[in-house]
PDB file of N, CA and C in Angstrom:
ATOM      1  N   UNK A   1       4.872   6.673  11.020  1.00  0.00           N
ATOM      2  CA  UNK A   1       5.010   6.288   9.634  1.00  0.00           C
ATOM      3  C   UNK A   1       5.160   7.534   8.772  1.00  0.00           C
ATOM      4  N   UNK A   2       5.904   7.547   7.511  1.00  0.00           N
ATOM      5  CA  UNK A   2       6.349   8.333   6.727  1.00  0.00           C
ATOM      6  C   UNK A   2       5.106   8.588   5.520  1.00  0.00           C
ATOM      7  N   UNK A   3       4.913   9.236   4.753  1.00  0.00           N
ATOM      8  CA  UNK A   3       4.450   9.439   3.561  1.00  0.00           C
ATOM      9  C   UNK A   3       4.642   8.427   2.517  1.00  0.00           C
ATOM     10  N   UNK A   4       4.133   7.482   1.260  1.00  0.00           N
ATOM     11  CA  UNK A   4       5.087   6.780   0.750  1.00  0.00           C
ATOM     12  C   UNK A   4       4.335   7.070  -0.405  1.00  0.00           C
ATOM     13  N   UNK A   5       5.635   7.628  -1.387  1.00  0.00           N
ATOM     14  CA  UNK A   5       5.618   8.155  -3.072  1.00  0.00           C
ATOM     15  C   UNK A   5       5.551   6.732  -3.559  1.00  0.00           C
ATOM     16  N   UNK A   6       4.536   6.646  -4.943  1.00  0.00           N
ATOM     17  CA  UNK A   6       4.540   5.046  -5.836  1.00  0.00           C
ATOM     18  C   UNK A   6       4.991   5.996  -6.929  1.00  0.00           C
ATOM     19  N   UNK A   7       5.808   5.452  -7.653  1.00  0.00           N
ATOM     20  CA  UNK A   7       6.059   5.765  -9.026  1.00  0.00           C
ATOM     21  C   UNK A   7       5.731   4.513  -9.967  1.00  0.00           C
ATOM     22  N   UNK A   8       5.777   4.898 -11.146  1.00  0.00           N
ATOM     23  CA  UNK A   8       5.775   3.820 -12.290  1.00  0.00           C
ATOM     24  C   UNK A   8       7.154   3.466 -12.810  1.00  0.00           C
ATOM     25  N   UNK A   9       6.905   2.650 -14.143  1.00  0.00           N
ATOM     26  CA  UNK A   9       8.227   2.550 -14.529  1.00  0.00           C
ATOM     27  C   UNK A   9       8.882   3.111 -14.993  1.00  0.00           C
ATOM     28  N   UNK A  10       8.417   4.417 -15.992  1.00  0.00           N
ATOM     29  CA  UNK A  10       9.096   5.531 -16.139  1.00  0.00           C
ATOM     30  C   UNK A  10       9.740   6.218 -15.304  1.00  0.00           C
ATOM     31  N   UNK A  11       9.713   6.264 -13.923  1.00  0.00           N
ATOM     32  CA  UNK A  11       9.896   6.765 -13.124  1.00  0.00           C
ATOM     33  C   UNK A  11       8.944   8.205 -12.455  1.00  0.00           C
ATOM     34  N   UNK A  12       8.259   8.150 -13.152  1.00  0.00           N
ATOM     35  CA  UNK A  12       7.215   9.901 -12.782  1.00  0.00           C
ATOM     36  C   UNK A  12       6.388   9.395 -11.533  1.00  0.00           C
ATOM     37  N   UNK A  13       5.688   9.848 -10.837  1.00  0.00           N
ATOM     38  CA  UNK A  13       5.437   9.999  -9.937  1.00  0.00           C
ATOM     39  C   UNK A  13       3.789   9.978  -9.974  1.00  0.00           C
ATOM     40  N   UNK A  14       3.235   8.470  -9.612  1.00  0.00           N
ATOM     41  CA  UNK A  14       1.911   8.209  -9.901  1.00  0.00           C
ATOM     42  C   UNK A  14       0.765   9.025  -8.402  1.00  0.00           C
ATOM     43  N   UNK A  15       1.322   8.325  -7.260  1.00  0.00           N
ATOM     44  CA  UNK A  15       0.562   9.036  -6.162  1.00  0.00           C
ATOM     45  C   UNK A  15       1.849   9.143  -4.754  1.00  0.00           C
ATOM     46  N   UNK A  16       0.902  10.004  -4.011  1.00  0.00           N
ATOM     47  CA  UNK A  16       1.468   9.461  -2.841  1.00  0.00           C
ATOM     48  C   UNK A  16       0.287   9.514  -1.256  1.00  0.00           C
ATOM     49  N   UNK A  17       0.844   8.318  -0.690  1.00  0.00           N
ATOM     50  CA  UNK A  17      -0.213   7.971  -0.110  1.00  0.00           C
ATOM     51  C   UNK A  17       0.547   8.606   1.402  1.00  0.00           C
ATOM     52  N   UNK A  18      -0.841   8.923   1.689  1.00  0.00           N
ATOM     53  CA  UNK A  18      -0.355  10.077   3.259  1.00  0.00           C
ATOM     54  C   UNK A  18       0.031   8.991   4.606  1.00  0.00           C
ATOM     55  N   UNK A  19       0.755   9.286   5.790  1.00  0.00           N
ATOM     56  CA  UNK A  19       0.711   8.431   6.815  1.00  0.00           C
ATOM     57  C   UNK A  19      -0.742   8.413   7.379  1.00  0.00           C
ATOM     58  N   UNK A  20      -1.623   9.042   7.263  1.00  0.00           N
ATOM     59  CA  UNK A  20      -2.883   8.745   8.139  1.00  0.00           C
ATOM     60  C   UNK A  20      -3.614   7.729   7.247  1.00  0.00           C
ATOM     61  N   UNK A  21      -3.556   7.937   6.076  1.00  0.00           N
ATOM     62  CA  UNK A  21      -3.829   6.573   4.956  1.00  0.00           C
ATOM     63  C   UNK A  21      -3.347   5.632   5.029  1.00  0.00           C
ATOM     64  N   UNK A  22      -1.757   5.406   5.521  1.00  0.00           N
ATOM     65  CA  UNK A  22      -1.444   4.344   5.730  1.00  0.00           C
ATOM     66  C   UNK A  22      -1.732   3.871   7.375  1.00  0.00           C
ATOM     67  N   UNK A  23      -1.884   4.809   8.369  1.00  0.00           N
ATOM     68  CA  UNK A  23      -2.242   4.273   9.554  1.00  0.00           C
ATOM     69  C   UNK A  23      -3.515   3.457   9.574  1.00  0.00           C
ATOM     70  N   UNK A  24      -4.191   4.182   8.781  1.00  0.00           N
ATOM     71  CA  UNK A  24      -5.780   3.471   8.342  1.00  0.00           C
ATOM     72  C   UNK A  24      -5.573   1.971   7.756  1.00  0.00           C
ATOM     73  N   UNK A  25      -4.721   2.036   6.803  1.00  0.00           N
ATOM     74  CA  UNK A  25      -4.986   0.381   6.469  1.00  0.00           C
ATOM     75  C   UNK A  25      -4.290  -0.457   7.100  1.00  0.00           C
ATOM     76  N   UNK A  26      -3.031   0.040   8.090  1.00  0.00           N
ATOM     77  CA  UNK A  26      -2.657  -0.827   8.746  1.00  0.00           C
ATOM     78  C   UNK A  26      -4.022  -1.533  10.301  1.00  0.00           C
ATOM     79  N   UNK A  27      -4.798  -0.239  10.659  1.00  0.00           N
ATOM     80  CA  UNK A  27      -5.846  -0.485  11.262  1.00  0.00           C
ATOM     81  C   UNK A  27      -6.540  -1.476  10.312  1.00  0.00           C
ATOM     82  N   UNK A  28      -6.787  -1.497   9.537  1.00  0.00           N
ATOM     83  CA  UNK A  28      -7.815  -2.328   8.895  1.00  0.00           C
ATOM     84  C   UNK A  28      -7.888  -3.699   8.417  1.00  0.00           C
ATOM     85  N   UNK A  29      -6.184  -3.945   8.314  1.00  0.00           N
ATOM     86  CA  UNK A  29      -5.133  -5.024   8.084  1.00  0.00           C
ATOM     87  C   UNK A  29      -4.894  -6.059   9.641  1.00  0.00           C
ATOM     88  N   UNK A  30      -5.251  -5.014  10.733  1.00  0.00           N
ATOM     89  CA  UNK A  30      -5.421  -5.742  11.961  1.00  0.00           C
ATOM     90  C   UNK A  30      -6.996  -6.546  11.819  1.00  0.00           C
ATOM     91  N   UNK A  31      -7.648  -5.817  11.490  1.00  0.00           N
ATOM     92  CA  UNK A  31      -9.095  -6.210  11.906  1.00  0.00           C
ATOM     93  C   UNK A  31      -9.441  -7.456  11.005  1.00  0.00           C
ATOM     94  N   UNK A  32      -8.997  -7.060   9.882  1.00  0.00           N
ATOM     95  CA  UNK A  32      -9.037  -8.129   8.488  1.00  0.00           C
ATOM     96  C   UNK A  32      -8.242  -8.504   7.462  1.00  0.00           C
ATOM     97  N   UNK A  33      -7.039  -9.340   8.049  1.00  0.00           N
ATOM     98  CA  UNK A  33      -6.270  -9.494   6.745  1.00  0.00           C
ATOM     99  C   UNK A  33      -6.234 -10.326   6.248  1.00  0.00           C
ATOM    100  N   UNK A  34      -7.364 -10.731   5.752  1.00  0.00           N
ATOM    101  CA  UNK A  34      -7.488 -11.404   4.300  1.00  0.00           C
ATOM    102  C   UNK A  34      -8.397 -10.238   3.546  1.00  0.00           C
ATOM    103  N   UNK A  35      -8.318  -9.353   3.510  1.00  0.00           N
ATOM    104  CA  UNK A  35      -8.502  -8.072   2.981  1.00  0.00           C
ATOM    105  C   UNK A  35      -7.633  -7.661   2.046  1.00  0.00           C
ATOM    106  N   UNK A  36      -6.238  -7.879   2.188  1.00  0.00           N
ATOM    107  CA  UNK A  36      -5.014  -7.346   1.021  1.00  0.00           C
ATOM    108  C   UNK A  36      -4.371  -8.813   1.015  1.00  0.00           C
ATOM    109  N   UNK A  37      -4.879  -9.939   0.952  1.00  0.00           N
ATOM    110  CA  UNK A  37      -4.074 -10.901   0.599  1.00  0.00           C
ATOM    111  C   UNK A  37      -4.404 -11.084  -1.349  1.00  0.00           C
ATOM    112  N   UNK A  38      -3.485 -11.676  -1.899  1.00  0.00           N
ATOM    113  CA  UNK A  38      -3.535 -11.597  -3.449  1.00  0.00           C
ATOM    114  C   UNK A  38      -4.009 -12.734  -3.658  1.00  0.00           C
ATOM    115  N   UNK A  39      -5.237 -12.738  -4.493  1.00  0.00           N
ATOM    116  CA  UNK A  39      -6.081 -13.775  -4.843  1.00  0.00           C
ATOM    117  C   UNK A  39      -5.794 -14.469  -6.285  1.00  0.00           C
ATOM    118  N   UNK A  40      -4.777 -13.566  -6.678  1.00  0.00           N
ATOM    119  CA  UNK A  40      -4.116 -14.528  -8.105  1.00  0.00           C
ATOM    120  C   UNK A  40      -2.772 -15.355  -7.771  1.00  0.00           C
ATOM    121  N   UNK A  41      -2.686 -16.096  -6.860  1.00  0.00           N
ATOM    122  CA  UNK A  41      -2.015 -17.202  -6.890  1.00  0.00           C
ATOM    123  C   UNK A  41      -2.251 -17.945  -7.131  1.00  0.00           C
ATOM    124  N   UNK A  42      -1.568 -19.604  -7.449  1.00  0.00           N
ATOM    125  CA  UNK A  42      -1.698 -20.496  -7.687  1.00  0.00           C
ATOM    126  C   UNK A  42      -1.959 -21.090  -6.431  1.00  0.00           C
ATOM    127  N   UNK A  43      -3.157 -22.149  -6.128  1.00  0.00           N
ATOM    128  CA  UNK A  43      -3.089 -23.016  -5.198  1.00  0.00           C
ATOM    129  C   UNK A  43      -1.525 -23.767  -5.130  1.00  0.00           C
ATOM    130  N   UNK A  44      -1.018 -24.024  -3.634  1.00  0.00           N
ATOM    131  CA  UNK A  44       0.198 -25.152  -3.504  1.00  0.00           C
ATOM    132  C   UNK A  44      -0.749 -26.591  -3.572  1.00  0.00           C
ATOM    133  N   UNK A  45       0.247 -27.280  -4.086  1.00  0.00           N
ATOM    134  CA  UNK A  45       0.221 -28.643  -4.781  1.00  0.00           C
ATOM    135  C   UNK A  45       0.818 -29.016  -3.423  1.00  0.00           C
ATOM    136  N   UNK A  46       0.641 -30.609  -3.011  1.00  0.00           N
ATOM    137  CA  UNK A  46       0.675 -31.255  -1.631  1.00  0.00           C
ATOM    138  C   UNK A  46       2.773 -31.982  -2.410  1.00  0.00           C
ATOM    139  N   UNK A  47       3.207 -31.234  -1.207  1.00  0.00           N
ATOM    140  CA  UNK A  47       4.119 -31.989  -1.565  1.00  0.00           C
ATOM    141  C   UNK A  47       4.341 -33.882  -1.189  1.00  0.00           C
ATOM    142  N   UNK A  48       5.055 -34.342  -1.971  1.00  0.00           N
ATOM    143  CA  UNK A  48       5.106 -35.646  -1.926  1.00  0.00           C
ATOM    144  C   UNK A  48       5.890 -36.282  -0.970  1.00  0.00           C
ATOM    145  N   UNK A  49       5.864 -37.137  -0.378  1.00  0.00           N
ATOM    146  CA  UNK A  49       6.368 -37.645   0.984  1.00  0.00           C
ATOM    147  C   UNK A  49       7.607 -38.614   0.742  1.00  0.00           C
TER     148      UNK A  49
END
């Protein structure tokens, strides 16, 4: 895995996160992923038959 730069919308250059940082959360994403799942969704509604 590569290095990966986040910028904003300006474009400047907020962080960048190292490959051993990202090897780490992909380790951690194995062990527990409902760990980075996004908790501001909307429940799905049952579709109708």
């Amino acid at each position: 895995m590569n290095q990966v730069k986040i910028y904003d919308r300006s474009g400047s250059l907020k962080k960048i996160i190292s490959a051993k940082e990202l090897k780490k959360r992909a380790d951690m994403l194995i062990t527990n992923p409902m760990q980075y799942r996004k908790t501001n969704r909307k429940p799905s509604s049952p579709k109708p038959a």
